[in-house]
N, C-alpha and C. Protein backbone atom coordinates (compact mmCIF):
# COMPACT_ATOMS: atom_id res chain seq x y z
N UNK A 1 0.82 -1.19 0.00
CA UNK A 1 0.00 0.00 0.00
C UNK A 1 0.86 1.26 0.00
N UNK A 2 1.83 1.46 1.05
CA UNK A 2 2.56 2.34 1.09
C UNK A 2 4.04 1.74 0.18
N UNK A 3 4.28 2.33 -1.39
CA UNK A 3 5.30 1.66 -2.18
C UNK A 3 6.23 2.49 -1.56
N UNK A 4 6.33 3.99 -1.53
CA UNK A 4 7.58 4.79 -1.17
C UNK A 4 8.41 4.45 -0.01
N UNK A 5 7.46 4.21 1.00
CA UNK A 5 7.89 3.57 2.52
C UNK A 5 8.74 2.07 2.43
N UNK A 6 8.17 1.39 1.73
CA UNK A 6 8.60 -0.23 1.23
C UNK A 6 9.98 0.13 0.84
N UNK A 7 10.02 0.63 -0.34
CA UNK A 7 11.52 0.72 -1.01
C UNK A 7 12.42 1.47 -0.06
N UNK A 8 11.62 2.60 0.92
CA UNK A 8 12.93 3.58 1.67
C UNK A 8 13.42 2.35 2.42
N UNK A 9 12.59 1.57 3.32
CA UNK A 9 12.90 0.65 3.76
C UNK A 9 13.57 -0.17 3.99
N UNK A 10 13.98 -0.90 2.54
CA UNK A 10 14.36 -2.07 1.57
C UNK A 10 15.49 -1.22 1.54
N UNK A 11 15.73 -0.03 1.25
CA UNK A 11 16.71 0.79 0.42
C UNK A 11 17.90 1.04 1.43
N UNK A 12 17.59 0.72 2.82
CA UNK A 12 17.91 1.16 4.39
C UNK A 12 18.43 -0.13 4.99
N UNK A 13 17.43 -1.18 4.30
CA UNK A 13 18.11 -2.50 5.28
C UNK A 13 17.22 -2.20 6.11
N UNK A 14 16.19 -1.80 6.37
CA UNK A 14 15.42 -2.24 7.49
C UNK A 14 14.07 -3.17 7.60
N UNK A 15 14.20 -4.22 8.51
CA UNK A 15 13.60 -4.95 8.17
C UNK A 15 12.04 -5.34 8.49
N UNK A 16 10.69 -5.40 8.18
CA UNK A 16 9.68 -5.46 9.61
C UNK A 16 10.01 -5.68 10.88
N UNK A 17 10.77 -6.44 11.46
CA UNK A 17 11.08 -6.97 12.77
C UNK A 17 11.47 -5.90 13.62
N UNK A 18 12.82 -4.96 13.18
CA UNK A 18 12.86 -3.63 13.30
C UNK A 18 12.53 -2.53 13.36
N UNK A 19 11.57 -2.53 12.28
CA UNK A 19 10.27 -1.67 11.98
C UNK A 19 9.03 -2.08 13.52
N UNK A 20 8.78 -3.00 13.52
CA UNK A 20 7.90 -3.45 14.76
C UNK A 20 8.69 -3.07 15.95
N UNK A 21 9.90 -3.48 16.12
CA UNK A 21 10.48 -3.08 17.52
C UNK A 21 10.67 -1.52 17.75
N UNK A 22 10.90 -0.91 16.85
CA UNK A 22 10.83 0.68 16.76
C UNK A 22 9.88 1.18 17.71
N UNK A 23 8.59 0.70 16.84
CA UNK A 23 7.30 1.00 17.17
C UNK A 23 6.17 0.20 18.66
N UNK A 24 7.33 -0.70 18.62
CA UNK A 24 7.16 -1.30 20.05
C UNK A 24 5.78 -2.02 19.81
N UNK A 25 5.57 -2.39 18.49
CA UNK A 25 4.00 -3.60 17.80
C UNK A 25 4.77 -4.95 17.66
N UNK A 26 4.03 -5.57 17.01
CA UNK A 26 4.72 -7.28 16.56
C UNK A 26 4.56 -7.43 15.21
N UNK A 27 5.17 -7.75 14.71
CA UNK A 27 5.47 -7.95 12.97
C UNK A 27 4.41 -7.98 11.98
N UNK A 28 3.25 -8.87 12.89
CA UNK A 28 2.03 -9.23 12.07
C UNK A 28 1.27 -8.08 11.88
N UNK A 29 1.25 -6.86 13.08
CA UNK A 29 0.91 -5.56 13.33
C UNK A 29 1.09 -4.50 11.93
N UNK A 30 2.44 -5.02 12.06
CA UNK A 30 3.57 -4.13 11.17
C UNK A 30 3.17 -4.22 9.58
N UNK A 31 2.87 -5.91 9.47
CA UNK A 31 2.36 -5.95 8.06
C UNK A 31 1.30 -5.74 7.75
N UNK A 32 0.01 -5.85 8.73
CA UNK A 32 -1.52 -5.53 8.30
C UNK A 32 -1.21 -3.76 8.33
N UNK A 33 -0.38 -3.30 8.96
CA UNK A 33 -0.46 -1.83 8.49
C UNK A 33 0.27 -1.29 7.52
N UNK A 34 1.18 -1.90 6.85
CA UNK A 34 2.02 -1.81 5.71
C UNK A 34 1.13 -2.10 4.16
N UNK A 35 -0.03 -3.17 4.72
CA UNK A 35 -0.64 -3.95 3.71
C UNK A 35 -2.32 -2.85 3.63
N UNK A 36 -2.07 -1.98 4.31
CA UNK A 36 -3.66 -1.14 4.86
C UNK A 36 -4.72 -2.40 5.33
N UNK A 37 -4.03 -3.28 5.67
CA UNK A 37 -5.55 -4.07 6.70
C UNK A 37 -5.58 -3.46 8.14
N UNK A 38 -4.66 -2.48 8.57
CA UNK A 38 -4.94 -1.89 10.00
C UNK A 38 -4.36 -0.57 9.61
N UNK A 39 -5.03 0.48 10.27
CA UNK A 39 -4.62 2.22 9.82
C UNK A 39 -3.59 2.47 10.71
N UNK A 40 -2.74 3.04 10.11
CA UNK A 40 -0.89 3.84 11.02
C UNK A 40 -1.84 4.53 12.01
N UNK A 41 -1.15 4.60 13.13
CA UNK A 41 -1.66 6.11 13.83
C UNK A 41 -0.50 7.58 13.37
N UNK A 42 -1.00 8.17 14.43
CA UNK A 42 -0.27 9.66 13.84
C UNK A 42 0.73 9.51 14.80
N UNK A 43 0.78 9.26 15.70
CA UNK A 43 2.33 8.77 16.68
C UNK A 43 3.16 7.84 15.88
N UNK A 44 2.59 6.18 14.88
CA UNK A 44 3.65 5.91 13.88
C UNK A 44 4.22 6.60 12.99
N UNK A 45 3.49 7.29 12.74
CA UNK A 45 3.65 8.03 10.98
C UNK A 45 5.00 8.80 11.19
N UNK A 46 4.97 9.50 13.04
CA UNK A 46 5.64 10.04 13.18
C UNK A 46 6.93 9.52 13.66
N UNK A 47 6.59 8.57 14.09
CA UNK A 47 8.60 8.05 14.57
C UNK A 47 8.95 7.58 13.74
N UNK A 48 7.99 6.53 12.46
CA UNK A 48 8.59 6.69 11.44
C UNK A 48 9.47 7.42 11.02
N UNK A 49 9.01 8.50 10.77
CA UNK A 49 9.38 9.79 10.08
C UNK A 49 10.87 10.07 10.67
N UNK A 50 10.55 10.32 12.15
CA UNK A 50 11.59 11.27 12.88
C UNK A 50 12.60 9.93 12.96
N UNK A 51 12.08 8.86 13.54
CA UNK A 51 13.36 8.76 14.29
C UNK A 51 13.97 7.28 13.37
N UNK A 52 13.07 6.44 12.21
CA UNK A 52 13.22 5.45 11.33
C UNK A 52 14.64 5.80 10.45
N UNK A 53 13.50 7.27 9.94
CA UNK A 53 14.24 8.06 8.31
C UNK A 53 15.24 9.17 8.89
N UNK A 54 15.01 9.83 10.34
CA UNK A 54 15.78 11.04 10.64
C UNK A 54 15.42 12.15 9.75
N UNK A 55 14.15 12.20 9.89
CA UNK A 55 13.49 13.45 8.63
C UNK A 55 13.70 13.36 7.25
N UNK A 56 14.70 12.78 7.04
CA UNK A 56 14.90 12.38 5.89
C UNK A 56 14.03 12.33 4.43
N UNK A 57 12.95 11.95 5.02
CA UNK A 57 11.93 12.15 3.97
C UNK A 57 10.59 12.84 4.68
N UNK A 58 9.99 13.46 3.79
CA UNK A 58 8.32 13.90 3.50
C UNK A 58 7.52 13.16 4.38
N UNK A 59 6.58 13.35 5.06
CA UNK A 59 5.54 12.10 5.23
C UNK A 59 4.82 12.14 4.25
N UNK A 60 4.30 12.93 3.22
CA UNK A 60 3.33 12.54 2.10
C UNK A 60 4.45 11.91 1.56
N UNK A 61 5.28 12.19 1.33
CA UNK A 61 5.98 11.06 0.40
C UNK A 61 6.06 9.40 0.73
N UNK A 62 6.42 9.49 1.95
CA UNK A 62 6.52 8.35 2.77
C UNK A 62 5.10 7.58 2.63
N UNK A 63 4.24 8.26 3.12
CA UNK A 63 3.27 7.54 3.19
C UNK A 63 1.81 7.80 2.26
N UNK A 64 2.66 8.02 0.96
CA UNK A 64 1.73 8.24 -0.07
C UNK A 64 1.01 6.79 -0.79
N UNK A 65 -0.25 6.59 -0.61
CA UNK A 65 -1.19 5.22 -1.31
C UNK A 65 -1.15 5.36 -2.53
N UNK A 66 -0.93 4.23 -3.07
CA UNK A 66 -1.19 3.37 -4.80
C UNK A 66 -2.50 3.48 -4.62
């Protein structure tokens, strides 16, 4: 769902497992919200953001839908 996020991701070496421990969820968490079967909150979107990427990127970019 989210392609830009996938590849920054991929592009980073980071892996769901990581991605879940970040966010302090469990993997399966990680993928129904990667996959839009469960909605990000605005506290993920944001450590994403801040502390995943280091601002690095946009959140519309980041978390722009196909």
């Amino acid at each position: 769902m989210y392609r830009n996020l996938e590849a920054e991701l991929k592009r980073k070496g980071i892996t769901r497992k990581m991605l879940a421990d970040k966010l302090g969820i469990n993997i399966a968490t990680v993928s129904a919200k990667l996959t839009g079967k469960a909605k990000l909150t605005f506290d993920e979107v944001t450590v994403i953001a801040k502390q995943v990427f280091n601002n690095e990127f946009e959140i519309p970019y980041l978390f722009k839908k196909d």
